[in-house]
C-alpha atoms as a PDB file:
ATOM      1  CA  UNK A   1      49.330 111.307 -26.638  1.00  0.00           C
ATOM      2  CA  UNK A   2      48.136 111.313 -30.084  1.00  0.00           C
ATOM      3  CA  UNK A   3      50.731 111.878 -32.665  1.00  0.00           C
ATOM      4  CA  UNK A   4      50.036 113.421 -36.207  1.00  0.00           C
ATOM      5  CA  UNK A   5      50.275 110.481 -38.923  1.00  0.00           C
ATOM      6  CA  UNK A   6      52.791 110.777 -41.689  1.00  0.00           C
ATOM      7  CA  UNK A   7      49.737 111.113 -43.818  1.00  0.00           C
ATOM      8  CA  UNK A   8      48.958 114.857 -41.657  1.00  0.00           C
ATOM      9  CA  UNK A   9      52.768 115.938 -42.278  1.00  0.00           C
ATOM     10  CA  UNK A  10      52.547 115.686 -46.010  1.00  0.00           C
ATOM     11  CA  UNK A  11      50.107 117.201 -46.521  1.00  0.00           C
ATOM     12  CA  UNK A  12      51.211 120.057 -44.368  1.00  0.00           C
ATOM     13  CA  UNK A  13      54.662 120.199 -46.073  1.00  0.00           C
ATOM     14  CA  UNK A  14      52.743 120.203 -49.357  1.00  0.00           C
ATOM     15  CA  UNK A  15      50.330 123.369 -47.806  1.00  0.00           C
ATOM     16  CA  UNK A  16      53.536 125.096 -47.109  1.00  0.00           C
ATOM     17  CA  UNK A  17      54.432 124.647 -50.840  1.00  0.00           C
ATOM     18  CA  UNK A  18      50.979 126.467 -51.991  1.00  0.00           C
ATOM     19  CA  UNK A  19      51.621 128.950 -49.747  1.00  0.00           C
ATOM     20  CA  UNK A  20      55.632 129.707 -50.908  1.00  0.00           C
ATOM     21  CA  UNK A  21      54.075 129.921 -54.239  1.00  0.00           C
ATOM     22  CA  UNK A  22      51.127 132.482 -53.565  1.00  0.00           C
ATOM     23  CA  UNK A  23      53.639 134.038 -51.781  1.00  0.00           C
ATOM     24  CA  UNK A  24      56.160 134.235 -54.747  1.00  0.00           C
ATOM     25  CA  UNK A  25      53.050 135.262 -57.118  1.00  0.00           C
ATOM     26  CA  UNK A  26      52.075 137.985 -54.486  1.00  0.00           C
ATOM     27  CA  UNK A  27      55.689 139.529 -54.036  1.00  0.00           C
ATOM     28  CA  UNK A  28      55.897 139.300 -58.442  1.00  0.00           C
ATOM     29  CA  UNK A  29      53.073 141.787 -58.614  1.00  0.00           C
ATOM     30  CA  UNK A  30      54.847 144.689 -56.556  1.00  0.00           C
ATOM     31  CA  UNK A  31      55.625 147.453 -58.831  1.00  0.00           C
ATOM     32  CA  UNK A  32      59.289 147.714 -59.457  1.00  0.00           C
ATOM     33  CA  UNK A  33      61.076 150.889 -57.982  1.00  0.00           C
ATOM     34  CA  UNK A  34      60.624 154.173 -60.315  1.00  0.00           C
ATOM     35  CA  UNK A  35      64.554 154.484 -59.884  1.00  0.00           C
ATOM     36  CA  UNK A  36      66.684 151.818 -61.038  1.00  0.00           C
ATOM     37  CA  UNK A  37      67.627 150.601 -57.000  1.00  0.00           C
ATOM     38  CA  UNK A  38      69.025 147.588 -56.445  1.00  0.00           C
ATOM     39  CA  UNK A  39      67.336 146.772 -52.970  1.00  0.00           C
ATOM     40  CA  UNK A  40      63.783 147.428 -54.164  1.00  0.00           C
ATOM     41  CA  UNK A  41      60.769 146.420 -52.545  1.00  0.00           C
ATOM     42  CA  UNK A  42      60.516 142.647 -53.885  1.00  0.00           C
ATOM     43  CA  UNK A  43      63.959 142.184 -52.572  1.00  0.00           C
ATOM     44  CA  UNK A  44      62.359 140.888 -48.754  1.00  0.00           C
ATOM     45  CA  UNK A  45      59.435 139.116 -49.838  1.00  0.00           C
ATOM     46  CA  UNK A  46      61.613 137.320 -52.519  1.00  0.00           C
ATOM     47  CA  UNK A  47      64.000 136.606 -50.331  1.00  0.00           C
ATOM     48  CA  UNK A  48      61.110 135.191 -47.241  1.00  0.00           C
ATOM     49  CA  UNK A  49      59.808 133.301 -50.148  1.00  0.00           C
ATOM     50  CA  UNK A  50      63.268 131.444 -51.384  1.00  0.00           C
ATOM     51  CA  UNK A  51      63.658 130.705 -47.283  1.00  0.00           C
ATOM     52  CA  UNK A  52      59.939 129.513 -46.634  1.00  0.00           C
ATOM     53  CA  UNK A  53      60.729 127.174 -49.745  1.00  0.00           C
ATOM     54  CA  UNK A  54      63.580 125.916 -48.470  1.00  0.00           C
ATOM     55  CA  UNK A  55      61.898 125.220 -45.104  1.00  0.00           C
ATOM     56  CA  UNK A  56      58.932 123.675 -46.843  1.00  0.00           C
ATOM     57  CA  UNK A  57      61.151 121.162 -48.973  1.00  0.00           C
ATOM     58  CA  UNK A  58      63.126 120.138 -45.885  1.00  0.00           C
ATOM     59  CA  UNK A  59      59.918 119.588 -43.970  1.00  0.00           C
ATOM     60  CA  UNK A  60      57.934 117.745 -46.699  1.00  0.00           C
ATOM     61  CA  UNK A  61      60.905 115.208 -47.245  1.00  0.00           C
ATOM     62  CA  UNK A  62      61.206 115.033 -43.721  1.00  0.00           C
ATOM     63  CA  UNK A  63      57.449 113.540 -43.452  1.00  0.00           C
ATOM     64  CA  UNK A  64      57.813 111.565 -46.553  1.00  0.00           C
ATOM     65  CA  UNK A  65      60.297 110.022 -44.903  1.00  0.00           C
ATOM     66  CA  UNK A  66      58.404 109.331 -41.602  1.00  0.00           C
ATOM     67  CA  UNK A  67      61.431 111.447 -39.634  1.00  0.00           C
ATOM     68  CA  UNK A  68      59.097 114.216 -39.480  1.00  0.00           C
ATOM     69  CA  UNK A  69      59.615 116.154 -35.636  1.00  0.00           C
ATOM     70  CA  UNK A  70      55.601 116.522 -35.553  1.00  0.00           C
ATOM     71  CA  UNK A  71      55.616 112.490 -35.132  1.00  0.00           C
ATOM     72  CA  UNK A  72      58.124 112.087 -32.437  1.00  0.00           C
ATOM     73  CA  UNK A  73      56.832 111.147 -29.084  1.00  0.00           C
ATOM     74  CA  UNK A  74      59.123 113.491 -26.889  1.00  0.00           C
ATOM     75  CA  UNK A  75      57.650 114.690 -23.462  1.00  0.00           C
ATOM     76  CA  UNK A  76      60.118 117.394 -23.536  1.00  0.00           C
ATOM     77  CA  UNK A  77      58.382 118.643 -26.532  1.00  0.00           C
ATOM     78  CA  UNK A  78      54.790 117.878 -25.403  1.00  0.00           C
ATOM     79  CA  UNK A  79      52.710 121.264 -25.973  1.00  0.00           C
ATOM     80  CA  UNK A  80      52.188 123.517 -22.492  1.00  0.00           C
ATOM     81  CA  UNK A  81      48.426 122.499 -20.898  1.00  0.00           C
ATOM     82  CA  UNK A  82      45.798 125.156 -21.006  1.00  0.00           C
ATOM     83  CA  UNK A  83      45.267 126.122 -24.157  1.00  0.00           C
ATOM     84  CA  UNK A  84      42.027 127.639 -24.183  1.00  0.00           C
ATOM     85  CA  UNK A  85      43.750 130.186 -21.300  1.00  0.00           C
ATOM     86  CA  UNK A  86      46.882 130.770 -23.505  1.00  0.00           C
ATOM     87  CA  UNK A  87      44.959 131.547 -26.020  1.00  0.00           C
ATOM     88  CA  UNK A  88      42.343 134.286 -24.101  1.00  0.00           C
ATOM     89  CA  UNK A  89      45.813 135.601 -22.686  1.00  0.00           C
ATOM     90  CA  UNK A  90      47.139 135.936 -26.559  1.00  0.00           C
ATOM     91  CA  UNK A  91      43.798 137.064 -28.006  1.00  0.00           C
ATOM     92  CA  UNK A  92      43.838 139.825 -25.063  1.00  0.00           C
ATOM     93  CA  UNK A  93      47.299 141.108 -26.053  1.00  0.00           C
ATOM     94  CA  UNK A  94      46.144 141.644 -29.205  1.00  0.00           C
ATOM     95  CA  UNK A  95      43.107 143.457 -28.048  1.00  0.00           C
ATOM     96  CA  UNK A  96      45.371 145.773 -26.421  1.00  0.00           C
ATOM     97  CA  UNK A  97      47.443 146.965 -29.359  1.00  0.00           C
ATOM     98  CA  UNK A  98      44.403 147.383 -31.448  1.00  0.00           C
ATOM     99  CA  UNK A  99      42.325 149.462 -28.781  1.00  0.00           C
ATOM    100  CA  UNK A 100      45.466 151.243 -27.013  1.00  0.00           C
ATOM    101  CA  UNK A 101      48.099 152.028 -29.708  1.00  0.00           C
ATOM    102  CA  UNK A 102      45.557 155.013 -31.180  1.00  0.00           C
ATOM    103  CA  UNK A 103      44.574 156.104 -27.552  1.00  0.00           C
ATOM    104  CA  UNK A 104      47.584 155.816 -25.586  1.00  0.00           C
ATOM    105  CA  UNK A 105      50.374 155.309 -28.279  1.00  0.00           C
ATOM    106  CA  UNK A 106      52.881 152.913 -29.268  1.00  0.00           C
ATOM    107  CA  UNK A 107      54.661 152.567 -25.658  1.00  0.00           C
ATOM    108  CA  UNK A 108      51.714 151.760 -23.671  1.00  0.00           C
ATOM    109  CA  UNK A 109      49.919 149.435 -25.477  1.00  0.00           C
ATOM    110  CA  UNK A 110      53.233 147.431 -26.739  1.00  0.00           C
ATOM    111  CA  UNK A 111      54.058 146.840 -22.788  1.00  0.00           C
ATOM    112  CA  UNK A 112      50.650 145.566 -21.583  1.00  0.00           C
ATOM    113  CA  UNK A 113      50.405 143.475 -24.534  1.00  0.00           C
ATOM    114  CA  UNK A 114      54.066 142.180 -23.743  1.00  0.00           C
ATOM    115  CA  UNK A 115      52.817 141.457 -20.092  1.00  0.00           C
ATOM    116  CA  UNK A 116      49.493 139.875 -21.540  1.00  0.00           C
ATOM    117  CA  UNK A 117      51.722 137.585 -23.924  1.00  0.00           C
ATOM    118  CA  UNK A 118      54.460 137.014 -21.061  1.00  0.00           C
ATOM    119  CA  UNK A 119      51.424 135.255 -19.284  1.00  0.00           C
ATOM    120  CA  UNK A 120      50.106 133.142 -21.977  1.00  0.00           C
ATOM    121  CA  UNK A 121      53.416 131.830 -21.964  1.00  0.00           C
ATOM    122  CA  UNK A 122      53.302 131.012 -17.945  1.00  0.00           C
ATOM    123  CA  UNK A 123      55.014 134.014 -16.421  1.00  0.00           C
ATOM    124  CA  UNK A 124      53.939 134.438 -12.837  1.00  0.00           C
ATOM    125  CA  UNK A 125      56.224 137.894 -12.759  1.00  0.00           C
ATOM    126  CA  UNK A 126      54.002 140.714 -14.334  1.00  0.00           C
ATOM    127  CA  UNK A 127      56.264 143.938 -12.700  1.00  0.00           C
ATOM    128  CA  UNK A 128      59.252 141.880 -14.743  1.00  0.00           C
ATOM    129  CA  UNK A 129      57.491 141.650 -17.744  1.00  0.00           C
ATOM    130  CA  UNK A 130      56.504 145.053 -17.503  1.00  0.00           C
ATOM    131  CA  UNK A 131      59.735 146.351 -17.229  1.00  0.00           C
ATOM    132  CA  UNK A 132      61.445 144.095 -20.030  1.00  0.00           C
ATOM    133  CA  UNK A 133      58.247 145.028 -22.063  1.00  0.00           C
ATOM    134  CA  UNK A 134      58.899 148.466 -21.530  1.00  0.00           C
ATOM    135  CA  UNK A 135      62.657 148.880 -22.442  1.00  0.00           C
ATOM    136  CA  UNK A 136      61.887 146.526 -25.163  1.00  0.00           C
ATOM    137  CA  UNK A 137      59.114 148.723 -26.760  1.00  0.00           C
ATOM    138  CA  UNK A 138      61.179 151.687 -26.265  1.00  0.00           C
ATOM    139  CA  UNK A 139      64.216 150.196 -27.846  1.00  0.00           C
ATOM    140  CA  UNK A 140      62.192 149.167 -31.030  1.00  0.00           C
ATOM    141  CA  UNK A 141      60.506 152.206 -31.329  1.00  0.00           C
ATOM    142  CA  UNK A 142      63.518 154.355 -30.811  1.00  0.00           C
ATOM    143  CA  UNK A 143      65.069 152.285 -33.610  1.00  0.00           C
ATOM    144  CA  UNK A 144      62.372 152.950 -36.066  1.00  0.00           C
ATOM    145  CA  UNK A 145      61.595 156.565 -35.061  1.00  0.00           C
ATOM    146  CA  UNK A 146      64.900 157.976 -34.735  1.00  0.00           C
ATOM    147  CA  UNK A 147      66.864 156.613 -36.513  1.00  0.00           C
ATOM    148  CA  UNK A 148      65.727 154.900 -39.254  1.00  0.00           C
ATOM    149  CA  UNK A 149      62.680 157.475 -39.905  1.00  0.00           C
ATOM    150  CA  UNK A 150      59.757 155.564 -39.667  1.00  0.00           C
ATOM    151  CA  UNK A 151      57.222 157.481 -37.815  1.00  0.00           C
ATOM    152  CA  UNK A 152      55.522 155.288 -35.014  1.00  0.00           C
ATOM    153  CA  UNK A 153      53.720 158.161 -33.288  1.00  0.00           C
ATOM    154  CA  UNK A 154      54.468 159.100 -29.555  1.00  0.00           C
ATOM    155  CA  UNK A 155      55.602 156.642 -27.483  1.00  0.00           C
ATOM    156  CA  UNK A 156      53.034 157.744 -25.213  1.00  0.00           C
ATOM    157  CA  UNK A 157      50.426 159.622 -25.590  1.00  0.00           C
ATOM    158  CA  UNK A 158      49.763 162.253 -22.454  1.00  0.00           C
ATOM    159  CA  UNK A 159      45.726 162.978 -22.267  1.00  0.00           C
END
């Protein structure tokens, strides 16, 4: 197995940094509320920002000090084999919610894409995954449609 050097994990810690900070220049430039609200719309993306700096800190002193978890030589940890079919299996998930959520709605294309992306991940049990993808979806979208208010469409759309 070939591990990462220390060199690799620096650098990566110090890419994390340039992205915290075009994140934190990104999340300056939205408008402040036109009422004077507490929670206003920089409040998440601030708050994403302080936490993906504190992650990238942690992880860049971590390499620097060669105790990085990229470098350690744990078969427990070893990636899953087949990437190249994980991947087709994400990709086609993906796929799905772009070409089904405006044809069949939110429902439909949100549990075949939780089925797709159960088998990427080396399910063998697709009538599981479609039923735990299905009370899933509908629990999400019944969450953000009803009662919070944001309007996801139709579950399913009937032709």
């Amino acid at each position: 197995m070939n591990l990462p050097s220390r060199r690799f994990a620096v650098i990566a810690g110090l890419l994390l940094f340039a992205f915290t900070a075009l994140m934190g220049v990104q999340s300056s430039l939205i408008p402040a509320p036109i009422m004077q609200d507490a929670l206003g719309p920089r409040l998440m993306p601030a708050a994403l920002c302080g936490l993906l700096l504190i992650l990238a800190m942690g992880y860049t002193q971590a390499a620097w000090q060669d105790r990085c978890p990229d470098v350690a030589n744990d078969e427990d940890d070893a990636p899953l084999s087949g990437n190249l079919g994980r991947s087709a299996w994400l990709i086609a998930g993906l796929l799905v919610l772009l070409v089904l959520i405006p044809l069949a709605g939110i429902g439909a294309a949100a549990t075949l894409a939780f089925v797709l992306f159960a088998r990427a991940f080396n399910s063998r049990k697709p009538l599981n995954d479609l039923i735990v993808g299905a009370l899933l979806t509908l629990a999400v979208w019944a969450l953000f449609d009803k009662l919070l208010g944001v309007q996801l469409g139709p579950f399913i759309k009937l032709l």
